[in-house]
PDB file of N, CA and C in Angstrom:
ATOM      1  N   UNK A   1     162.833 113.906  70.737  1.00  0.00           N
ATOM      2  CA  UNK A   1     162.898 115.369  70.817  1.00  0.00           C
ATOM      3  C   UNK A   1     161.534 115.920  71.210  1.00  0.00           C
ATOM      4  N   UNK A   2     160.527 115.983  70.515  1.00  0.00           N
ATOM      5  CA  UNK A   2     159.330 116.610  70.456  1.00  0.00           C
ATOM      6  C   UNK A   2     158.634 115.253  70.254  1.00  0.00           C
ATOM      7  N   UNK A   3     157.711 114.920  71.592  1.00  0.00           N
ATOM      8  CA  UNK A   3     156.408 113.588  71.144  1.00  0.00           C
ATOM      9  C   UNK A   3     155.606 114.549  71.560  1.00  0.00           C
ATOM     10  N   UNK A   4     154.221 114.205  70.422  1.00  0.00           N
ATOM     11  CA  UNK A   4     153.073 114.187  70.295  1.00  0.00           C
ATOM     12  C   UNK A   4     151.765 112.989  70.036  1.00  0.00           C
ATOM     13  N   UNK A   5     151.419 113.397  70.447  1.00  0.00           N
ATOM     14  CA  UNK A   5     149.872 112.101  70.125  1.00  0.00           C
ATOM     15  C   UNK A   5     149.948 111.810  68.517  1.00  0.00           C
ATOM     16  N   UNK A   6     150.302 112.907  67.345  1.00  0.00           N
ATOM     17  CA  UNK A   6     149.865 112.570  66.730  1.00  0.00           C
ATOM     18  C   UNK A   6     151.219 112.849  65.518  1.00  0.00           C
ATOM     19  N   UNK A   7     151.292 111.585  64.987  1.00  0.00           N
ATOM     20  CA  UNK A   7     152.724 111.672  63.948  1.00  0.00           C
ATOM     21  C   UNK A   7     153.061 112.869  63.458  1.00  0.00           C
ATOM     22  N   UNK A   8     152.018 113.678  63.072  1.00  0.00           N
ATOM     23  CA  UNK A   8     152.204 114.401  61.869  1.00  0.00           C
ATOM     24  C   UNK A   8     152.344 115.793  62.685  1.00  0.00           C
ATOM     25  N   UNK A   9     151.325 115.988  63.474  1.00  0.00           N
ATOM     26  CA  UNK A   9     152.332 117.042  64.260  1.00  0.00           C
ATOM     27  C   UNK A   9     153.711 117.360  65.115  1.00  0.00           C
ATOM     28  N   UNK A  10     154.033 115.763  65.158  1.00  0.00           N
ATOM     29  CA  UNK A  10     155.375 116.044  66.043  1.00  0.00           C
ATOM     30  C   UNK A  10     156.144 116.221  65.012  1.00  0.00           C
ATOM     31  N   UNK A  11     156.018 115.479  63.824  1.00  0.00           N
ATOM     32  CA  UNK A  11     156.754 115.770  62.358  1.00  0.00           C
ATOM     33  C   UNK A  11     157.209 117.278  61.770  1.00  0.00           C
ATOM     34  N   UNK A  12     155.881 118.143  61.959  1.00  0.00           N
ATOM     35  CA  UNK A  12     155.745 119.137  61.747  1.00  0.00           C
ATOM     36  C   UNK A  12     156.465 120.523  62.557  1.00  0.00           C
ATOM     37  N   UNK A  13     156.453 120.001  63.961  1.00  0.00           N
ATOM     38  CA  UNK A  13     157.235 120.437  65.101  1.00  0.00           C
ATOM     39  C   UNK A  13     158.807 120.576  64.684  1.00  0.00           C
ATOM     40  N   UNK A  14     158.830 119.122  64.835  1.00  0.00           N
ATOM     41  CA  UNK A  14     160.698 119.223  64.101  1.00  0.00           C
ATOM     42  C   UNK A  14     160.862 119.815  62.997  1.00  0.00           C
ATOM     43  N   UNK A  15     160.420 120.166  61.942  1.00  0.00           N
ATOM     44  CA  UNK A  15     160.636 120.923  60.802  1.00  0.00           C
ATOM     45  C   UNK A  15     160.926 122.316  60.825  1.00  0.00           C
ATOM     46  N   UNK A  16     159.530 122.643  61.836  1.00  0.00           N
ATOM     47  CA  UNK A  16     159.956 123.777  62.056  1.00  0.00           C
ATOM     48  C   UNK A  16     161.066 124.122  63.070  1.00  0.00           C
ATOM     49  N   UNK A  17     161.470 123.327  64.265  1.00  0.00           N
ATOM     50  CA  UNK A  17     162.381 123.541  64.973  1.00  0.00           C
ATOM     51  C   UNK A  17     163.835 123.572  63.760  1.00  0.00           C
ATOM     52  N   UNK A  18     164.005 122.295  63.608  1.00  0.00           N
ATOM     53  CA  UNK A  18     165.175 122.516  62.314  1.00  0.00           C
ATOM     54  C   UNK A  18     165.095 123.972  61.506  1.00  0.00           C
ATOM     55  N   UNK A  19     164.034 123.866  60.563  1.00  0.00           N
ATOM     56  CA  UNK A  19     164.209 125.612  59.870  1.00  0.00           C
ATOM     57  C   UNK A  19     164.921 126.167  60.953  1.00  0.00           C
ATOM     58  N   UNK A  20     164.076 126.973  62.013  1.00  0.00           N
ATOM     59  CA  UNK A  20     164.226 127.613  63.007  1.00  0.00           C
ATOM     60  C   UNK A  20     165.807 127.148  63.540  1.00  0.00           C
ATOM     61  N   UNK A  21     166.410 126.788  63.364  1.00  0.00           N
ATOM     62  CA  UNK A  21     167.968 126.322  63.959  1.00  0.00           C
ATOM     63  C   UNK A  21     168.894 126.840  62.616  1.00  0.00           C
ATOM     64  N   UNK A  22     168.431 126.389  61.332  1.00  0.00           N
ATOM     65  CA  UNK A  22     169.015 126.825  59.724  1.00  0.00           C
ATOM     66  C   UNK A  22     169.280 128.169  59.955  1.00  0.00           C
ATOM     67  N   UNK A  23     168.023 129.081  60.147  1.00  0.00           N
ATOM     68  CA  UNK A  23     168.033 130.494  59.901  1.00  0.00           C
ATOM     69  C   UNK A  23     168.695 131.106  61.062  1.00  0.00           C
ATOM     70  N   UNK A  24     169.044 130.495  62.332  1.00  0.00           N
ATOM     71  CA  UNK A  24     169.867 131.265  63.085  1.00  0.00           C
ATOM     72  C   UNK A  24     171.853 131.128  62.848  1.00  0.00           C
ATOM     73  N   UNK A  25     172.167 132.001  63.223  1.00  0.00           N
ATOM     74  CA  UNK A  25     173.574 132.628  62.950  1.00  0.00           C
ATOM     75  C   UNK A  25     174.348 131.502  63.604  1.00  0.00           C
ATOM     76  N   UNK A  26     175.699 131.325  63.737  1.00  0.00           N
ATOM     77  CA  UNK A  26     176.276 129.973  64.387  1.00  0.00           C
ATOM     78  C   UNK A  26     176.346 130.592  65.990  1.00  0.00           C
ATOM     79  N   UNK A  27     176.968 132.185  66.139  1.00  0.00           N
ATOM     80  CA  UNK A  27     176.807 132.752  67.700  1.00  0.00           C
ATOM     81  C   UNK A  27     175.452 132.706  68.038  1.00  0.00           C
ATOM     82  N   UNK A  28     174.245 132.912  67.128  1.00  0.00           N
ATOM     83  CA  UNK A  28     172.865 132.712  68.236  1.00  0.00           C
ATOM     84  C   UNK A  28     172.500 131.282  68.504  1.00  0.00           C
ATOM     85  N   UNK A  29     173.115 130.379  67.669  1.00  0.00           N
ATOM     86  CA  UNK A  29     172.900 128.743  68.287  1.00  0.00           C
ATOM     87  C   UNK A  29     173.855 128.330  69.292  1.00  0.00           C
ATOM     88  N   UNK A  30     174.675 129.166  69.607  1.00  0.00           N
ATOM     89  CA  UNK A  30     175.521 128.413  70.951  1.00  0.00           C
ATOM     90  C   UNK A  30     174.772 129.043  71.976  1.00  0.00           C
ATOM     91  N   UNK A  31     174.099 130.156  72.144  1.00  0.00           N
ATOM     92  CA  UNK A  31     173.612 131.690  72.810  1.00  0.00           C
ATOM     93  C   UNK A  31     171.934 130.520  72.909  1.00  0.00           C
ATOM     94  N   UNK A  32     171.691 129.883  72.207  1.00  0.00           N
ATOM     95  CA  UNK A  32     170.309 129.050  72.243  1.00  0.00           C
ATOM     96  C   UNK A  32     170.565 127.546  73.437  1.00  0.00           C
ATOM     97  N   UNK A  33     171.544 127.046  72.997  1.00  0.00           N
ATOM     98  CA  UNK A  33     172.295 126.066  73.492  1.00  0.00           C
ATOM     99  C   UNK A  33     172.382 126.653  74.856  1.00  0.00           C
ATOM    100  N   UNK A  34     173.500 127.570  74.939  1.00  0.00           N
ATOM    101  CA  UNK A  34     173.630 127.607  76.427  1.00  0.00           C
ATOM    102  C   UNK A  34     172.239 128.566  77.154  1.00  0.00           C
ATOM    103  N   UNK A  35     171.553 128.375  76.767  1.00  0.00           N
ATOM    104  CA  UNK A  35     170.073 129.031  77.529  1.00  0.00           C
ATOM    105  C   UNK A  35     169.512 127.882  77.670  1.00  0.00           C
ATOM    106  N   UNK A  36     169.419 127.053  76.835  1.00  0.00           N
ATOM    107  CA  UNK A  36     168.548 125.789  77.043  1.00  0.00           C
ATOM    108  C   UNK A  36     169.091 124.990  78.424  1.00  0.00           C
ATOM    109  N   UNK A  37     170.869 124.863  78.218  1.00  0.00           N
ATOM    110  CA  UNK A  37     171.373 124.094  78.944  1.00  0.00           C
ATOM    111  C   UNK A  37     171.430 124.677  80.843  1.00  0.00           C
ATOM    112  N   UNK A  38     171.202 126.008  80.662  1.00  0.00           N
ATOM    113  CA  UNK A  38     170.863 126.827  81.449  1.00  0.00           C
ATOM    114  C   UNK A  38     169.230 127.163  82.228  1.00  0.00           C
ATOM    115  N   UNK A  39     168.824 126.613  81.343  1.00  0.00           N
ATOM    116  CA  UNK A  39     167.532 126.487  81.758  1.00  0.00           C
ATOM    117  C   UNK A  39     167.096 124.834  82.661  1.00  0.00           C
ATOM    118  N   UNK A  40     167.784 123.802  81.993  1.00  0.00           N
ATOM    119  CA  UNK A  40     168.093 122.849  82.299  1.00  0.00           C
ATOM    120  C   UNK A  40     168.348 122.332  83.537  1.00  0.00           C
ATOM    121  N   UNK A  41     169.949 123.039  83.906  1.00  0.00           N
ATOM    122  CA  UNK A  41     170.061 123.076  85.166  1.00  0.00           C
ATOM    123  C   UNK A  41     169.620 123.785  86.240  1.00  0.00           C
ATOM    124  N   UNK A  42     168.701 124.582  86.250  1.00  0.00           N
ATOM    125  CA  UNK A  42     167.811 125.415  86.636  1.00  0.00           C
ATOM    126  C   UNK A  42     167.150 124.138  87.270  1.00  0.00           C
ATOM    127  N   UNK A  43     166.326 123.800  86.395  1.00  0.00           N
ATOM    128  CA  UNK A  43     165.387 122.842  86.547  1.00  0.00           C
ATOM    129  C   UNK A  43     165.230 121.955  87.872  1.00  0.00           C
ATOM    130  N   UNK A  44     166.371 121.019  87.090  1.00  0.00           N
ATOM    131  CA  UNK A  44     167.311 120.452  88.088  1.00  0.00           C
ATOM    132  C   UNK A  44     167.541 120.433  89.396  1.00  0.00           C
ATOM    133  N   UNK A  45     168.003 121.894  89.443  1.00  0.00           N
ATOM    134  CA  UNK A  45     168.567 122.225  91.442  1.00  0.00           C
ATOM    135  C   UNK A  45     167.463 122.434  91.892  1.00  0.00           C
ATOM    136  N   UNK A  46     166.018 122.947  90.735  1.00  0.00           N
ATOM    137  CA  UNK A  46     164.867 123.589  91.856  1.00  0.00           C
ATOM    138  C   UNK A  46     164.320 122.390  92.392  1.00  0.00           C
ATOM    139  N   UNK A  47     164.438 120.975  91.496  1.00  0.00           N
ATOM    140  CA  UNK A  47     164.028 119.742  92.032  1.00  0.00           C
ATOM    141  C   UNK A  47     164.817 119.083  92.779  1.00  0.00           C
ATOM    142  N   UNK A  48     166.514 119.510  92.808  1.00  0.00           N
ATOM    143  CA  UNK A  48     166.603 119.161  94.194  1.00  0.00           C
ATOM    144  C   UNK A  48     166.594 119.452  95.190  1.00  0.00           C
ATOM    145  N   UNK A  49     166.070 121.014  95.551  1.00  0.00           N
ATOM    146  CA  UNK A  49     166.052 121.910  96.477  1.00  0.00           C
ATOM    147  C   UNK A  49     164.503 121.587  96.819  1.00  0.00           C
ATOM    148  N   UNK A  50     163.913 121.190  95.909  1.00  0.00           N
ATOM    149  CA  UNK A  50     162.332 120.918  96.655  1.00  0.00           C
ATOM    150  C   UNK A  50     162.267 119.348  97.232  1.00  0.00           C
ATOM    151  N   UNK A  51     162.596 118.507  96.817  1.00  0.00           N
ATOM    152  CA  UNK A  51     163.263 117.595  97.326  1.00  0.00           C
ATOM    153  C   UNK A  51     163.794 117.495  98.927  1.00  0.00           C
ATOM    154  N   UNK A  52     164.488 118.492  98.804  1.00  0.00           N
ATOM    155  CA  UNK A  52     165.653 118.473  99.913  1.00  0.00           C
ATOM    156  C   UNK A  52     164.520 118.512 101.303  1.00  0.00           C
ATOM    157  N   UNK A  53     163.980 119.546 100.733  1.00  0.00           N
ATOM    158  CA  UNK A  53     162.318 120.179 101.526  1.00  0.00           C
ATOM    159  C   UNK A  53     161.559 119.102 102.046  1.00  0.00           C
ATOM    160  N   UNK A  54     160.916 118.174 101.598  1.00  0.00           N
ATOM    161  CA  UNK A  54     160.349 117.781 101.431  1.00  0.00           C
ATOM    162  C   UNK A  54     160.336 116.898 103.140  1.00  0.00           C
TER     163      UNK A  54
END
């Protein structure tokens, strides 16, 4: 999920990501989900569109 150089901060990372997932509502974690997954494929097409370029 989250690497870092150093155990204890990637440790620390996930904790707070988890909290941060606890305290949201079940509609703002699908609304998180599909932004991420949305962001994702974003990603994606811009690398294959630069690609394509290339």
């Amino acid at each position: 999920m989250v690497k870092s150089k150093n155990p204890y901060i990637t440790i620390l990372l996930q904790g707070c990501l988890f909290w941060f997932w606890k305290t949201l509502q079940p509609r703002m974690q699908l609304q998180v989900v599909l932004l991420l997954m949305m962001m994702v494929m974003v990603q994606a097409e811009g690398l294959m569109v630069l690609e394509m370029f290339q």
